[in-house]
C-alpha atoms as a PDB file:
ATOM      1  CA  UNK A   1     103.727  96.930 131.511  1.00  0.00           C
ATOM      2  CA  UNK A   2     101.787  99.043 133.686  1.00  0.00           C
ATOM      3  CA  UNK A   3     102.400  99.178 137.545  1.00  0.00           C
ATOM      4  CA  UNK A   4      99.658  97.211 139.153  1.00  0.00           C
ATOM      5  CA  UNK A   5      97.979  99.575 141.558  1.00  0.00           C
ATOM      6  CA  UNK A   6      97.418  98.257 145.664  1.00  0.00           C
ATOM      7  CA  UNK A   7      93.950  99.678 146.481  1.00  0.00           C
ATOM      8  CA  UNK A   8      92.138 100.060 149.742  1.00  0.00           C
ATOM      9  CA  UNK A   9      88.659  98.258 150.108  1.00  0.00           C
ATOM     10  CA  UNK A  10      86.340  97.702 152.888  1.00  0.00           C
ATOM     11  CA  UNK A  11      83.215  96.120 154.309  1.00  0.00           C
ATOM     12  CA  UNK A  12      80.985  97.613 156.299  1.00  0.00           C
ATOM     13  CA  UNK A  13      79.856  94.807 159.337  1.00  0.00           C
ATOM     14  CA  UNK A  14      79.171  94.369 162.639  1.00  0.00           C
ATOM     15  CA  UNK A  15      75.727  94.983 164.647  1.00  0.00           C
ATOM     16  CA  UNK A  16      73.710  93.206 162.131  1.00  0.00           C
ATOM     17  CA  UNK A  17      74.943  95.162 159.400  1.00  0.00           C
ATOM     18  CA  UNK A  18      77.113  92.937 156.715  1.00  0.00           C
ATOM     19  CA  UNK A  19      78.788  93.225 153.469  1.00  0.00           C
ATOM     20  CA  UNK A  20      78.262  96.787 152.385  1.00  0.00           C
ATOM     21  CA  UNK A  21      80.975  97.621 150.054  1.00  0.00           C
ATOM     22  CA  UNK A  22      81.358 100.034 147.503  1.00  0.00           C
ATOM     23  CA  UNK A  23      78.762  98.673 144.991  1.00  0.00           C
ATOM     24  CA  UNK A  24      75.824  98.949 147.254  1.00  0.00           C
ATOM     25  CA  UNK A  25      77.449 102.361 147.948  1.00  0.00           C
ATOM     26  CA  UNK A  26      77.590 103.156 143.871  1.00  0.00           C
ATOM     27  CA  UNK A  27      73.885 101.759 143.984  1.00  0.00           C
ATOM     28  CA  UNK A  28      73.237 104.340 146.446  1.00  0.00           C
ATOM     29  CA  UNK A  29      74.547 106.951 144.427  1.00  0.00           C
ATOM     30  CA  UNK A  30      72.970 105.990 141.197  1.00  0.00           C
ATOM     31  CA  UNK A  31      69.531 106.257 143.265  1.00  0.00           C
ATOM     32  CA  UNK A  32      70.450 109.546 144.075  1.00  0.00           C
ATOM     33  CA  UNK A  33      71.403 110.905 140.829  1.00  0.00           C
ATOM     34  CA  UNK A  34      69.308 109.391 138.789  1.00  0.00           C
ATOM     35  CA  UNK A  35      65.662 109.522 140.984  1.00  0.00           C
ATOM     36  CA  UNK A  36      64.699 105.584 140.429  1.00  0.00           C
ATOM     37  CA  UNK A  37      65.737 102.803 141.290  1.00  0.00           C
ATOM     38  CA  UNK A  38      65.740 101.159 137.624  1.00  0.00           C
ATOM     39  CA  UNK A  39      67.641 103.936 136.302  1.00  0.00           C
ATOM     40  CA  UNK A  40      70.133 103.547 138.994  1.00  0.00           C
ATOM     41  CA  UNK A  41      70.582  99.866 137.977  1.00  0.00           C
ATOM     42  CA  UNK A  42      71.226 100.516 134.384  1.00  0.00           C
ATOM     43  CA  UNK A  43      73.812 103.441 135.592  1.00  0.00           C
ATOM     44  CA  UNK A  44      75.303 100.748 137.548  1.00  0.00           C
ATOM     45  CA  UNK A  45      74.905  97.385 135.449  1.00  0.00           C
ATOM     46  CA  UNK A  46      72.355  95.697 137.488  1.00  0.00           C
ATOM     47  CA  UNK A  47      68.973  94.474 136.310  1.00  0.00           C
ATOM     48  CA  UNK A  48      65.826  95.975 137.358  1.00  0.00           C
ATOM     49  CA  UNK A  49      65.322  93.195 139.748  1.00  0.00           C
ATOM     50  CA  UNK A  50      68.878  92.957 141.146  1.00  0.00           C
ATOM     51  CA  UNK A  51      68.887  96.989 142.063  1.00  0.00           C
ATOM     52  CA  UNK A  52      65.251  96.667 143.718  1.00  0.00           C
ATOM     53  CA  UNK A  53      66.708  93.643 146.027  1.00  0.00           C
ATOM     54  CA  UNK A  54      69.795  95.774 146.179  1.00  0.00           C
ATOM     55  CA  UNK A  55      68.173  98.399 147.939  1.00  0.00           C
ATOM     56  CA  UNK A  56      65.965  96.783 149.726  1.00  0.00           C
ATOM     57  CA  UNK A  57      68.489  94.287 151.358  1.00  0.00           C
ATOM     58  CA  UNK A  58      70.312  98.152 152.428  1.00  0.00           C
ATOM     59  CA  UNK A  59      67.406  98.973 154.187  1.00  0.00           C
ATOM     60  CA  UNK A  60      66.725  96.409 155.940  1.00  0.00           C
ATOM     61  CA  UNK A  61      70.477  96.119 157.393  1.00  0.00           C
ATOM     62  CA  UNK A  62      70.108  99.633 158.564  1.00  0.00           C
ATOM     63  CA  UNK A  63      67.386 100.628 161.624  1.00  0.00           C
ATOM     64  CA  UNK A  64      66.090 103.573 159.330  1.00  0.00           C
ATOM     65  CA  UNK A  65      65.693 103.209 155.652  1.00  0.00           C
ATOM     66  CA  UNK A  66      68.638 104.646 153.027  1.00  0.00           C
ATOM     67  CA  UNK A  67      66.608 105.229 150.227  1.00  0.00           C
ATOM     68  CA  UNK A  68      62.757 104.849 149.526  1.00  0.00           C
ATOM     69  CA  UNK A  69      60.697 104.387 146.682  1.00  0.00           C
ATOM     70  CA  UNK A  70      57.415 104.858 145.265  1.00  0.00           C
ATOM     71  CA  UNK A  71      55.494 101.977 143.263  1.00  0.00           C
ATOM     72  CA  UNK A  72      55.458 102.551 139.660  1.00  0.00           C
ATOM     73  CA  UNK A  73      55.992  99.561 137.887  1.00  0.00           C
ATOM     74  CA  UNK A  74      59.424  98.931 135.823  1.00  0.00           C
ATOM     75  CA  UNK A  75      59.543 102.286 134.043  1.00  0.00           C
ATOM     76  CA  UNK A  76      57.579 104.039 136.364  1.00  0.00           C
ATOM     77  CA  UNK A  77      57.426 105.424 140.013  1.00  0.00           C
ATOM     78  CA  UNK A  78      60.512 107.439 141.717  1.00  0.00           C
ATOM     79  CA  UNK A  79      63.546 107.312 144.575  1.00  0.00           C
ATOM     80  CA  UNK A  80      65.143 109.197 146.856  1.00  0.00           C
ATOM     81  CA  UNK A  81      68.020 108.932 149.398  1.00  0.00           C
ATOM     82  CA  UNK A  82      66.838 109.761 152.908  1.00  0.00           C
ATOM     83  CA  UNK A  83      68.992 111.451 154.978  1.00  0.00           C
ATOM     84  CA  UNK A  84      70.227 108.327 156.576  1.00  0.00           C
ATOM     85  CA  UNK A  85      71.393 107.417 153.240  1.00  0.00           C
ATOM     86  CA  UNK A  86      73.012 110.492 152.360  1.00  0.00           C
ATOM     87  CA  UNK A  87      75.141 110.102 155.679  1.00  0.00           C
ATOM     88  CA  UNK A  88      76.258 106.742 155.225  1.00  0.00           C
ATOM     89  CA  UNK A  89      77.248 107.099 151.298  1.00  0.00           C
ATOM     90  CA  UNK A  90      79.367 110.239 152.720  1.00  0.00           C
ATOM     91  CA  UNK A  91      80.723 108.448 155.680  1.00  0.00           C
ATOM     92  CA  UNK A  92      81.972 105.815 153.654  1.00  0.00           C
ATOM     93  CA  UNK A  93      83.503 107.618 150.800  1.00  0.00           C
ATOM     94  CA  UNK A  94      85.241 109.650 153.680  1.00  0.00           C
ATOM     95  CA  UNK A  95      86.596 106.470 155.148  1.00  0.00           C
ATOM     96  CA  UNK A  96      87.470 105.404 151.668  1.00  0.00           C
ATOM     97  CA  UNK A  97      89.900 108.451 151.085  1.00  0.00           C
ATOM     98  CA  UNK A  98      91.275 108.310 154.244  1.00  0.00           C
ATOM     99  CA  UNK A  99      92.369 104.865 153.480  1.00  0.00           C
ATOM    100  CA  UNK A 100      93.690 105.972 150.035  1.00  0.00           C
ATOM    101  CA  UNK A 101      95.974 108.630 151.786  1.00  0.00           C
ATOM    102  CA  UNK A 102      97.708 106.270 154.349  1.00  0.00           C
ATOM    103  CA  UNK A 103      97.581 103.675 151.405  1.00  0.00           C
ATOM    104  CA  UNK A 104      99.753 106.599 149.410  1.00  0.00           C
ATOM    105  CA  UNK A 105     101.586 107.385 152.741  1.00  0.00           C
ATOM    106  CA  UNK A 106     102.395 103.631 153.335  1.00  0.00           C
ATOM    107  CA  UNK A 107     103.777 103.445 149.818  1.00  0.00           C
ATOM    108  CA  UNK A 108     106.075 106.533 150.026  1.00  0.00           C
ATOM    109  CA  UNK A 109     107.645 105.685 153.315  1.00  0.00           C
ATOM    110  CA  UNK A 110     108.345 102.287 151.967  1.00  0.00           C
ATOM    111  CA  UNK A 111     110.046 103.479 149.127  1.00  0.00           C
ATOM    112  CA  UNK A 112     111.981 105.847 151.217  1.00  0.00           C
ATOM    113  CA  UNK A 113     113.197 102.838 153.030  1.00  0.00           C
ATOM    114  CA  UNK A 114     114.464 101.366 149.669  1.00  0.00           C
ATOM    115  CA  UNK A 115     111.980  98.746 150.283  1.00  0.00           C
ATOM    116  CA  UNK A 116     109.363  97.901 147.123  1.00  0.00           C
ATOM    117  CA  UNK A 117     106.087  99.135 147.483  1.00  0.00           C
ATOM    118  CA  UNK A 118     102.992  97.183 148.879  1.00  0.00           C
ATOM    119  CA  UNK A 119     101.693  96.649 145.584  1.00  0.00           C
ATOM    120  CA  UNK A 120     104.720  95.056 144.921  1.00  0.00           C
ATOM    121  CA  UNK A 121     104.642  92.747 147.566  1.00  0.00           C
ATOM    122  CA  UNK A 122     101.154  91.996 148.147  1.00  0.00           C
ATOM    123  CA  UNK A 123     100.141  91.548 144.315  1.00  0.00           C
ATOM    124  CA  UNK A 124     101.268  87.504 144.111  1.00  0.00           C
ATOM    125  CA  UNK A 125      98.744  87.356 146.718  1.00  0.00           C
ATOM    126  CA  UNK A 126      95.805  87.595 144.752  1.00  0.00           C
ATOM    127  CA  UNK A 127      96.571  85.275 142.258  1.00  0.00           C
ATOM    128  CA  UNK A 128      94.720  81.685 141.715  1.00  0.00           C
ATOM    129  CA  UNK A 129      95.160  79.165 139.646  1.00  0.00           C
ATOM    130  CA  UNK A 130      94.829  75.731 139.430  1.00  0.00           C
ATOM    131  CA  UNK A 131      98.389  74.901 138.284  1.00  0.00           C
ATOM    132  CA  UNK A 132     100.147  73.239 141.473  1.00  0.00           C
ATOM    133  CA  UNK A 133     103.765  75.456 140.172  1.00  0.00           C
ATOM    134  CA  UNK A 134     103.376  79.177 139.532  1.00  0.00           C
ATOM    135  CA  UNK A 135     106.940  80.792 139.662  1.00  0.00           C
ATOM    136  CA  UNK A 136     107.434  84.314 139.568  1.00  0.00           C
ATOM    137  CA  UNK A 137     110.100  85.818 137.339  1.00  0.00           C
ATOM    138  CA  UNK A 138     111.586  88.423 135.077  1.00  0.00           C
ATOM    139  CA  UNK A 139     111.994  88.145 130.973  1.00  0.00           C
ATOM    140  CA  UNK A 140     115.759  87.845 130.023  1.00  0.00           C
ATOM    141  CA  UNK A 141     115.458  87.197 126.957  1.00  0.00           C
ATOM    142  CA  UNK A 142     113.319  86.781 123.716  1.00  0.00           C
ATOM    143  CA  UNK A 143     113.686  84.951 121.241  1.00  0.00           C
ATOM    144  CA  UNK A 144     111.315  85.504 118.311  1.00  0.00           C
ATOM    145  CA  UNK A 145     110.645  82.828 115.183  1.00  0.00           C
ATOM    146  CA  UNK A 146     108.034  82.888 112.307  1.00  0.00           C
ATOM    147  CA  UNK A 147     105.185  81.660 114.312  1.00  0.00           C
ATOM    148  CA  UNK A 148     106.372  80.884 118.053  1.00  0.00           C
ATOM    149  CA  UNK A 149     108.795  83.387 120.328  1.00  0.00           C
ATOM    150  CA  UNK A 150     111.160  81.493 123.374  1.00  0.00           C
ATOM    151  CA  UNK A 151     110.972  83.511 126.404  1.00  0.00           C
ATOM    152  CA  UNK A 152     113.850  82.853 128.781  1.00  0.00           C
ATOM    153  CA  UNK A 153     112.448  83.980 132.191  1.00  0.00           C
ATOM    154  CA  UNK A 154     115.183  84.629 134.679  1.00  0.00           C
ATOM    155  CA  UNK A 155     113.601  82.628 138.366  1.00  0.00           C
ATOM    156  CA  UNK A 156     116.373  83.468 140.121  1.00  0.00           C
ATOM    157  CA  UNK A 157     119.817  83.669 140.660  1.00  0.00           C
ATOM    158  CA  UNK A 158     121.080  80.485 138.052  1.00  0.00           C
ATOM    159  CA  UNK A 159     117.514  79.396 137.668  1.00  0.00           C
ATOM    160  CA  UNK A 160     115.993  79.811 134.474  1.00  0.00           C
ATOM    161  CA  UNK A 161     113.111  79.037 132.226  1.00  0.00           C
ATOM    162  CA  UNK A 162     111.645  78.883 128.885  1.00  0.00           C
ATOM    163  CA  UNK A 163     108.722  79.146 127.555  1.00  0.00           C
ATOM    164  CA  UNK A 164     107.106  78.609 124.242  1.00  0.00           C
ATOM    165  CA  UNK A 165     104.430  81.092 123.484  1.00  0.00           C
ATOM    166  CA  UNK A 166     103.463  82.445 120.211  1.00  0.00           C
ATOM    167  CA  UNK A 167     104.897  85.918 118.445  1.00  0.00           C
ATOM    168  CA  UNK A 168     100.852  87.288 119.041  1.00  0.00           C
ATOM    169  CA  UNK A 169     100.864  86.216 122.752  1.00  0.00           C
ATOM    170  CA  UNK A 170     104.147  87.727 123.084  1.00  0.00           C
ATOM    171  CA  UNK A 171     102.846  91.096 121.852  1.00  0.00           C
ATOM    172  CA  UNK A 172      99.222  90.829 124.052  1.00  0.00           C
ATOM    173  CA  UNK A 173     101.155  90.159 126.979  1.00  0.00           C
ATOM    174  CA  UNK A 174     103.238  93.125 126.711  1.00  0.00           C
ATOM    175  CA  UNK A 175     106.146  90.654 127.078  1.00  0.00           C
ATOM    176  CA  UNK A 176     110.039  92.230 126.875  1.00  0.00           C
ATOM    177  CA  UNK A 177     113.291  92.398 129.060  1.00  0.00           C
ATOM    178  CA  UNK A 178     112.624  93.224 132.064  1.00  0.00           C
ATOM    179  CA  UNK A 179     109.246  92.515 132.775  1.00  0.00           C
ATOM    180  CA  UNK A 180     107.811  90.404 135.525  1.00  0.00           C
ATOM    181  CA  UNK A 181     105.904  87.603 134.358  1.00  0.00           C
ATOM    182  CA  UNK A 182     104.839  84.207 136.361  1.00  0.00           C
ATOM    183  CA  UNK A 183     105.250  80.675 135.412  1.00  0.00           C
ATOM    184  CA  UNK A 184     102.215  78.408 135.560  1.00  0.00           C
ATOM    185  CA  UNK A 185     103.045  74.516 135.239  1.00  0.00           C
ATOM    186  CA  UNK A 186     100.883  71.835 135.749  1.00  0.00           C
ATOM    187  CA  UNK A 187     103.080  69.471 138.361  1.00  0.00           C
ATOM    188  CA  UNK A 188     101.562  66.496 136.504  1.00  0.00           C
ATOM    189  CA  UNK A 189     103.826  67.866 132.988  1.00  0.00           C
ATOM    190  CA  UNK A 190     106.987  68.040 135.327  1.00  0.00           C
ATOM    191  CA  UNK A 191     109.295  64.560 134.708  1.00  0.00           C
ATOM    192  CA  UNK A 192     111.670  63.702 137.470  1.00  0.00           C
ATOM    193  CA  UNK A 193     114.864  62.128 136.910  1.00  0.00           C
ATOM    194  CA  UNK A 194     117.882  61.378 139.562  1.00  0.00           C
ATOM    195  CA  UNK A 195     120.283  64.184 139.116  1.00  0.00           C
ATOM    196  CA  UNK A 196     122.755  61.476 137.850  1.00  0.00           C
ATOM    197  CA  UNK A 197     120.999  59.806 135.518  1.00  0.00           C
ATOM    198  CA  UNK A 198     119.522  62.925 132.923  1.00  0.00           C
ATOM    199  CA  UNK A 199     120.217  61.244 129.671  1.00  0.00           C
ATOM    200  CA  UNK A 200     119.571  62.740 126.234  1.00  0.00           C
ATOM    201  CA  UNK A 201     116.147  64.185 126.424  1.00  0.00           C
ATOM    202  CA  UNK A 202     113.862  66.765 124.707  1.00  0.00           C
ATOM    203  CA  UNK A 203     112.861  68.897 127.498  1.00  0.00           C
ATOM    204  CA  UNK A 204     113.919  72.349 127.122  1.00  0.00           C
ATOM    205  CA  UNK A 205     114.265  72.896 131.020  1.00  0.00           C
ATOM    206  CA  UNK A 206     116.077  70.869 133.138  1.00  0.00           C
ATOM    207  CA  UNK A 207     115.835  72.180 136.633  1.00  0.00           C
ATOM    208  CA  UNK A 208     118.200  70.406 139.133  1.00  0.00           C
ATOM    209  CA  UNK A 209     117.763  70.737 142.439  1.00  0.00           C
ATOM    210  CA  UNK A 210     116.873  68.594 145.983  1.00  0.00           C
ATOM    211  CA  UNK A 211     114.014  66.426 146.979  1.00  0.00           C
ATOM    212  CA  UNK A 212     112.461  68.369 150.198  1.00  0.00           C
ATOM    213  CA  UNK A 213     109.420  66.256 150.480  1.00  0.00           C
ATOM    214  CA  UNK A 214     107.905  63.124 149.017  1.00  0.00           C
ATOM    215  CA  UNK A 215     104.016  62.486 150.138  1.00  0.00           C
ATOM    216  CA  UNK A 216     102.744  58.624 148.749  1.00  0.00           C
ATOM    217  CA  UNK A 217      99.291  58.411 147.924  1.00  0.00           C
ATOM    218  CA  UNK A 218      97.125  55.210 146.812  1.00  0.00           C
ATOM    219  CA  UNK A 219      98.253  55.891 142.795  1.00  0.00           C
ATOM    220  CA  UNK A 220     100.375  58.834 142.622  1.00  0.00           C
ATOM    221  CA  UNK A 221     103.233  60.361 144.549  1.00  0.00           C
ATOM    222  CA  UNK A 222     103.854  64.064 144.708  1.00  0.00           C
ATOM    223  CA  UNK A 223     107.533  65.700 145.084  1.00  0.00           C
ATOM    224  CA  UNK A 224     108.494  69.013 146.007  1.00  0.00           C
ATOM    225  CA  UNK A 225     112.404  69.969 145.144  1.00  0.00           C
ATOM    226  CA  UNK A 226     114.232  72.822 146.236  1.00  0.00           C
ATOM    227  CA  UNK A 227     115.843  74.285 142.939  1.00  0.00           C
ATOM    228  CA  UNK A 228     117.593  77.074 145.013  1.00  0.00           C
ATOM    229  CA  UNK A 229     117.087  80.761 145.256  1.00  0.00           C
ATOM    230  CA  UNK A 230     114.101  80.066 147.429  1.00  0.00           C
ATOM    231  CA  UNK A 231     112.802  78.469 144.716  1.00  0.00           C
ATOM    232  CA  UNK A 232     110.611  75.114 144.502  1.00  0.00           C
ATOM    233  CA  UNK A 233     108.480  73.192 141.575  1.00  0.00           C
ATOM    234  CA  UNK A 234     106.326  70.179 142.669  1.00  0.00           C
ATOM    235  CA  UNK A 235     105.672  67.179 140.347  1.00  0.00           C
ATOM    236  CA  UNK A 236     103.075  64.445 140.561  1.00  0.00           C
ATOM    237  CA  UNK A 237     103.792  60.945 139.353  1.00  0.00           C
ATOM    238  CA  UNK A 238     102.498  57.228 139.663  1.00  0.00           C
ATOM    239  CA  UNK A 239     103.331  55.717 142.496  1.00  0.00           C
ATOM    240  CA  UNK A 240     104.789  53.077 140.469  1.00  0.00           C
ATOM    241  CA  UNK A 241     107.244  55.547 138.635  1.00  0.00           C
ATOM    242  CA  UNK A 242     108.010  56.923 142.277  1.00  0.00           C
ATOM    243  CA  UNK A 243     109.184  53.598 143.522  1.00  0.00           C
ATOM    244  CA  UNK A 244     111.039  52.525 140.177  1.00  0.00           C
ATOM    245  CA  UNK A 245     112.977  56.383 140.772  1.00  0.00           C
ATOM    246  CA  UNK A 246     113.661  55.880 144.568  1.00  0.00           C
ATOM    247  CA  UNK A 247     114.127  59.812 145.091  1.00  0.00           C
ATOM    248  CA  UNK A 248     113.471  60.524 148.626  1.00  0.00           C
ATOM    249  CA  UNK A 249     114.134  63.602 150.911  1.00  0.00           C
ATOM    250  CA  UNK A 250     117.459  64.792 150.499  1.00  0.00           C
ATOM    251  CA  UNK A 251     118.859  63.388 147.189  1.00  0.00           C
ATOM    252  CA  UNK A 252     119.193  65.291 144.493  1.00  0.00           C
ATOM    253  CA  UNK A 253     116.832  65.601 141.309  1.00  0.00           C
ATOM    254  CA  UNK A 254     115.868  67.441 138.190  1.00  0.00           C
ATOM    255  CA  UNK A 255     112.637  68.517 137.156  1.00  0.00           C
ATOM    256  CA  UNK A 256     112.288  68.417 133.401  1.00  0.00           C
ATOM    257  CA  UNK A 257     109.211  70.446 131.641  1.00  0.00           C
ATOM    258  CA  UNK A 258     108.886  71.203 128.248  1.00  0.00           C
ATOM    259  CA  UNK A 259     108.947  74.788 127.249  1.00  0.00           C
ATOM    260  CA  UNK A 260     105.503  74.829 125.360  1.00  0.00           C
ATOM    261  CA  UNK A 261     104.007  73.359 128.734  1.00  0.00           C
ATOM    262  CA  UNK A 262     104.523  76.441 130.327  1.00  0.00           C
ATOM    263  CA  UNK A 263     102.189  79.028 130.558  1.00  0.00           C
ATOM    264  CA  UNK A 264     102.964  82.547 131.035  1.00  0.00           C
ATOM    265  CA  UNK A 265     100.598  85.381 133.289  1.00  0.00           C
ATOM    266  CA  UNK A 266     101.416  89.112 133.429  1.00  0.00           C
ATOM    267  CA  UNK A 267      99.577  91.464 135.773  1.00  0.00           C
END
C-alpha cells in the first residue's frame, strides 16, 4: 500500500481577504496561460460561469484587480493577469514551498528521533464516517475461500478481529500482512453480553473487556467498554435490553460482532 503523503495547505485571510487557496491560485494560472477566462476554466474543471465568478470574487477581495477581462461572449473576448496578480500567484506558491521544505524537514527530524512521521500520526485525523466504532489495525492474517477471504486484523496487543470481505475486495484494497487497515462497525451491530454469561453463539468476535460508561436515553442505551490496549468499541441497545443486562461502569463485558458486519478502509 502506498505511504499516504502529509501535505501543507493554506488559506489566505485576514483584512477582508478570505479563503484563497490553491484553486483560485490554479484559476489564476490557467488565466495566465491560457489568455481567457473560459479557457482557464476548462484547464481547470470549472464551468464557464463558475471561472467568471471565480475571478471576479478574486478581485473584489483584493484593493487592485488580479486579472481583467475583456467582454466577448462565451468563446470570445480575452484575459490577462495584472501585475497584482502575478505577485500574489508567486507569493503564494513561494509560501507553498517553503511550507513543503519544513513539512520535509519536520518529517526527517522525526524519523531521526525514531518517532513515525506526521503523516503517520496525523492521517486518522482526517477520516469520517458515520460508523460510531472505527478501530485502527494491522492485517495478520488472510484467509482466502472460493468467494469470501477472513481477514484477521491484529487491534492490539491480544485484541483481534475478523472480517468478512470478499476475495475481489481483498485484492482492490491492496489487503496483505502487514498492512494498516481500519475497522468500521456500526455500534448498533455490536451485542453485549456479561463477561460470564457468553454462551454458544455465532459471532465470530467476541471482544471482552470493561464497561467505562453507560449513558440512558428515552429508548436506547449506549455503552462504551475498554477492551484494553487503549482500545474501546461502543454499542447501542434498547433501553429495555440495557436494564434486562444490568452492565454498568466497571463490570466486565464482551462485545460480540459478526465478522461480515465489519467493514474494512485502507488509506
Amino acid at each position: 500500500m502506498a505511504r499516504t503523503a502529509l501535505t501543507a495547505q493554506f488559506l489566505v485571510a485576514g483584512e477582508g481577504i478570505s479563503r484563497v487557496g490553491a484553486e483560485r491560485i490554479a484559476l489564476l494560472e490557467a488565466v495566465r496561460d491560457h489568455g481567457s477566462i473560459s479557457a482557464a476554466g476548462r484547464a481547470v474543471g470549472l464551468s464557464y460561469k463558475a471561472a467568471w465568478d471565480g475571478v471576479a470574487a478574486l478581485n473584489n477581495l483584493f484593493a487592485t484587480p488580479l486579472a481583467v477581462a475583456q467582454p466577448g461572449g462565451r468563446h470570445g473576448g480575452g484575459a490577462t493577469l495584472t501585475p497584482e496578480g502575478e505577485r500574489v500567484i508567486a507569493a503564494f506558491r513561494l509560501i507553498e514551498a517553503e511550507l513543503a521544505r519544513a513539512l520535509a524537514s519536520l518529517e526527517a527530524d522525526l524519523a531521526a528521533r525514531g518517532v513515525p512521521g506526521a503523516s503517520h500520526l496525523l492521517r486518522s485525523l482526517a477520516m469520517k464516517t458515520s460508523a460510531r466504532n472505527a478501530l485502527r489495525g494491522v492485517v495478520d492474517v488472510i484467509t482466502p475461500g472460493a468467494v469470501n477471504a477472513e481477514v484477521l486484523l491484529h487491534l492490539a496487543d491480544g485484541v483481534k478481529l475478523a472480517v468478512i470481505v470478499t476475495n475481489e475486495s481483498v485484492k482492490t484494497l491492496g489487503l496483505a500482512p502487514g498492512v494498516e487497515a481500519t475497522a468500521l462497525i456500526k455500534s448498533s451491530f455490536v451485542l453485549l453480553a456479561p463477561a460470564d454469561a457468553v454462551g454458544r453463539i455465532s459471532a465470530r468476535n467476541r471482544l471482552f473487556g470493561t464497561v467505562i460508561r453507560r449513558e440512558d436515553g428515552a429508548v436506547n442505551s449506549e455503552f462504551v467498554l475498554d477492551i484494553g490496549g487503549g482500545k474501546t468499541i461502543a454499542a447501542i441497545v434498547t433501553k429495555e435490553s440495557a436494564n434486562d443486562l444490568g452492565l454498568n461502569p466497571g463490570d466486565a463485558a464482551c462485545a460480540l460482532v459478526k465478522a461480515s458486519h465489519v467493514i474494512l478502509a485502507v488509506e
